[in-house]
Protein backbone atom coordinates (compact mmCIF):
# COMPACT_ATOMS: atom_id res chain seq x y z
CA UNK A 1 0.75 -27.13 -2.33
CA UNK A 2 0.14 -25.78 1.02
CA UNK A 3 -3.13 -24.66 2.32
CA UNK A 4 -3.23 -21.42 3.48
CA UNK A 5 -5.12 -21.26 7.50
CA UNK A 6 -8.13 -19.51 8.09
CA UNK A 7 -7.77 -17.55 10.35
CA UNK A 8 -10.59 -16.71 13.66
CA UNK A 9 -10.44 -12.67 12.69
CA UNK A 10 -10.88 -13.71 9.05
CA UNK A 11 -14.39 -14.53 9.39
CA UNK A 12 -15.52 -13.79 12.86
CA UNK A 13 -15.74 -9.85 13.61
CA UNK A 14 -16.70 -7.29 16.29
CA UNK A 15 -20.13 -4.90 14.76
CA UNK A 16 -17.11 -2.27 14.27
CA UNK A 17 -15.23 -3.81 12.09
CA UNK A 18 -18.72 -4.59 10.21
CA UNK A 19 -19.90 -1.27 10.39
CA UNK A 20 -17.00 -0.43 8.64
CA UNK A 21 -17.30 -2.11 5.58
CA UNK A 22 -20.54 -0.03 5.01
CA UNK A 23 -19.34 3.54 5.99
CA UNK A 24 -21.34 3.23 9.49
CA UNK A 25 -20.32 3.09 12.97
CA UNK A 26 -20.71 0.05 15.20
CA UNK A 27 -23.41 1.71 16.79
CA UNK A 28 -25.23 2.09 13.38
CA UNK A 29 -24.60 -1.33 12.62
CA UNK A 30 -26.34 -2.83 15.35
CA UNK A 31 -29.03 -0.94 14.57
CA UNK A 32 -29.12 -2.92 11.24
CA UNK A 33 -28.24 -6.11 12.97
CA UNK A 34 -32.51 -5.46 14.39
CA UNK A 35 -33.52 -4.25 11.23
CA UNK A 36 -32.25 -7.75 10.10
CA UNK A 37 -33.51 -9.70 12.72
CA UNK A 38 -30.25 -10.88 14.10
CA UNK A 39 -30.47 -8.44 17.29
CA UNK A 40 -33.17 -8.69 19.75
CA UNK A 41 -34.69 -5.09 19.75
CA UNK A 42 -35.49 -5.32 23.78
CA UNK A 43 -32.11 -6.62 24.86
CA UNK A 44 -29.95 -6.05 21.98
CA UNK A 45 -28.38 -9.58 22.23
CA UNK A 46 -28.39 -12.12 19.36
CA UNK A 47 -31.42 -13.70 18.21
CA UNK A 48 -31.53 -17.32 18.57
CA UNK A 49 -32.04 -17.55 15.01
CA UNK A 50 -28.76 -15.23 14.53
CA UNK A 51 -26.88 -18.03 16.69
CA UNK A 52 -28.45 -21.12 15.21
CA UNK A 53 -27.86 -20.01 11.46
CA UNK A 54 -24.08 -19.23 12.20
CA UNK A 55 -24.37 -15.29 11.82
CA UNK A 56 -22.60 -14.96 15.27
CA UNK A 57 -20.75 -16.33 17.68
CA UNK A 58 -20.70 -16.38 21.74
CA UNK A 59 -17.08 -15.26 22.48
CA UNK A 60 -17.48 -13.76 26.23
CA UNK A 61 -14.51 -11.61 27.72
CA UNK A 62 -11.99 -12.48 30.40
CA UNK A 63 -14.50 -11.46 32.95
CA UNK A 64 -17.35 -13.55 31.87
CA UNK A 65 -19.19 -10.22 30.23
CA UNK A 66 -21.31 -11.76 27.33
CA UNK A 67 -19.87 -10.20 23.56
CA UNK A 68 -20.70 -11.84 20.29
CA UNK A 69 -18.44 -11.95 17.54
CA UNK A 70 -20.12 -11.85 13.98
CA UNK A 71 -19.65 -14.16 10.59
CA UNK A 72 -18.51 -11.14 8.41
CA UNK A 73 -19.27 -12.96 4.92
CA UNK A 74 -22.64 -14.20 6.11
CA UNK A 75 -23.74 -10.66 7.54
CA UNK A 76 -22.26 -8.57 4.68
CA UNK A 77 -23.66 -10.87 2.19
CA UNK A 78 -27.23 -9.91 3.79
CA UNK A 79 -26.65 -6.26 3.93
CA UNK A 80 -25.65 -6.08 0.30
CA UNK A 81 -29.29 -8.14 -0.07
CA UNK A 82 -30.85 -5.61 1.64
CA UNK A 83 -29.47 -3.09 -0.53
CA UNK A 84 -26.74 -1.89 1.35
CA UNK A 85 -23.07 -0.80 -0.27
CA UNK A 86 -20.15 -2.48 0.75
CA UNK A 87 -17.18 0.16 0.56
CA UNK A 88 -14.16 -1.07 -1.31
CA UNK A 89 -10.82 -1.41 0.85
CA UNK A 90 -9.57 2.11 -0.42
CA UNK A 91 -12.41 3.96 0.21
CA UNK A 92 -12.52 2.21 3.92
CA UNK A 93 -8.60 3.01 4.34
CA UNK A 94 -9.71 6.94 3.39
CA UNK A 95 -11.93 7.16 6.35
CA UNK A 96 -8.90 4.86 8.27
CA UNK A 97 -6.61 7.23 7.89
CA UNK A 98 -9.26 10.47 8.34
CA UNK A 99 -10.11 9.04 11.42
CA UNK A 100 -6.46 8.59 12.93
CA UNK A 101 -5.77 12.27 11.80
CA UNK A 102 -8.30 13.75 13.77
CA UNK A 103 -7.78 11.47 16.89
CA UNK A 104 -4.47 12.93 16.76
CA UNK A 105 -5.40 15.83 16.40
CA UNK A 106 -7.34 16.17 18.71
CA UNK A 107 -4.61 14.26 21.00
CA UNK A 108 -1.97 17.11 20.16
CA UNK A 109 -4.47 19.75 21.60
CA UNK A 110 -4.76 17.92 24.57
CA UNK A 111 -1.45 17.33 24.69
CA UNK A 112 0.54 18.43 28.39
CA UNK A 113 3.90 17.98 28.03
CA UNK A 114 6.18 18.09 25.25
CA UNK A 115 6.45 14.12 24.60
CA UNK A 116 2.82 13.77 24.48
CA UNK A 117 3.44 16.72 21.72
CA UNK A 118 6.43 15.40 20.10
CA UNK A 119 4.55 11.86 20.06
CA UNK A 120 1.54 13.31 18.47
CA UNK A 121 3.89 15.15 16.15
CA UNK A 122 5.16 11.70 14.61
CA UNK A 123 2.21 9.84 14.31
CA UNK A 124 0.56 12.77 12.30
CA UNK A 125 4.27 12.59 10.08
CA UNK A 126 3.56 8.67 9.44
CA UNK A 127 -0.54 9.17 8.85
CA UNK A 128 0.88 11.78 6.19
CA UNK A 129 3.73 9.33 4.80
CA UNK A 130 1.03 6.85 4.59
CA UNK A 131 -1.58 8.85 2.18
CA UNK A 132 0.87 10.19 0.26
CA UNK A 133 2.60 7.03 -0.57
CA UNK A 134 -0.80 5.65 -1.50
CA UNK A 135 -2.25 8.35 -3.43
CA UNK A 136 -4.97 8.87 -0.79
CA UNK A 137 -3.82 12.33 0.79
CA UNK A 138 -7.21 14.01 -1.76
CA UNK A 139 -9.68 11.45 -0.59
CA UNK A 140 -8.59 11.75 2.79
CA UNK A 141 -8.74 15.54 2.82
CA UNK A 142 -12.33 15.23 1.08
CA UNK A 143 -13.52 13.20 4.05
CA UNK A 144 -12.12 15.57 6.44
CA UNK A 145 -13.85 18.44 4.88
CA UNK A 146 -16.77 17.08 4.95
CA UNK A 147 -16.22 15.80 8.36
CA UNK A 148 -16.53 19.75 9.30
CA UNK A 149 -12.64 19.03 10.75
CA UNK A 150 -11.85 22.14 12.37
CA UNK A 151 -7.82 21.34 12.27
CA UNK A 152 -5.14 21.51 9.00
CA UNK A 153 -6.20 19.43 6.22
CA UNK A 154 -2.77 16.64 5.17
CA UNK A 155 -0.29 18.69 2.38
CA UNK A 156 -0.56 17.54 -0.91
């Protein structure tokens, strides 16, 4: 029997990837990081306590910029304590998907020349391939709507 590797992404994530397991931006979620104590509320950086007790990890860029990385089972676990919902992986795929439709979207308006168009074209045919095949074109659509999304809706 073979062991299967854990991988570094499997357990260590950026406060985007985080945010989106509760249906919250990464912006939101370091706003929850302070509510937890984990975030210094003057400076935004990691408490020591966050550091000590494994919730995150120093992983500083190419350039030497400080950026934490954070221990996804040990954070979500003390959302959910906090009474926070964890989406389930469909739900977060939905908003996936509803988010790549209206960045192209958005992309084909802005679009100058006719590759950028045809480009924008084909990535809106495979986002549309994708929810179909998966049975997620309704939730998808529901999110958009609700989103206020200003552009076509995918076909059902």
């Amino acid at each position: 029997m073979s062991k299967k590797k854990t991988k570094f992404s499997d357990i260590w994530v950026n406060q985007t990837t985080l945010g989106k397991q509760f249906g919250i931006s990464a912006i939101s979620m370091g706003k929850k990081l302070k509510e937890l104590g984990l975030r210094s509320n003057e400076t935004g950086s990691p408490t020591q306590e966050a550091i000590d007790n494994g919730f995150c990890k120093s992983t500083p860029l190419k350039d030497g910029t400080p950026f934490f990385m954070w221990n996804k089972a040990k954070v979500t676990e003390l959302m959910q304590a906090q009474g926070h919902q964890k989406l389930d992986t469909q739900e977060i795929r939905c908003r996936e998907l509803a988010d790549d439709w209206m960045r192209v979207h958005k992309q084909f308006q802005e679009a100058v020349s006719g590759i950028e168009e045809e480009m924008c074209y084909e990535e809106a045919q495979d986002i549309k391939k994708e929810a179909k095949r998966t049975g997620l074109t309704k939730r998808v659509n529901e999110i958009l709507r609700d989103r206020k999304f200003d552009g076509d809706l995918i076909e059902n």
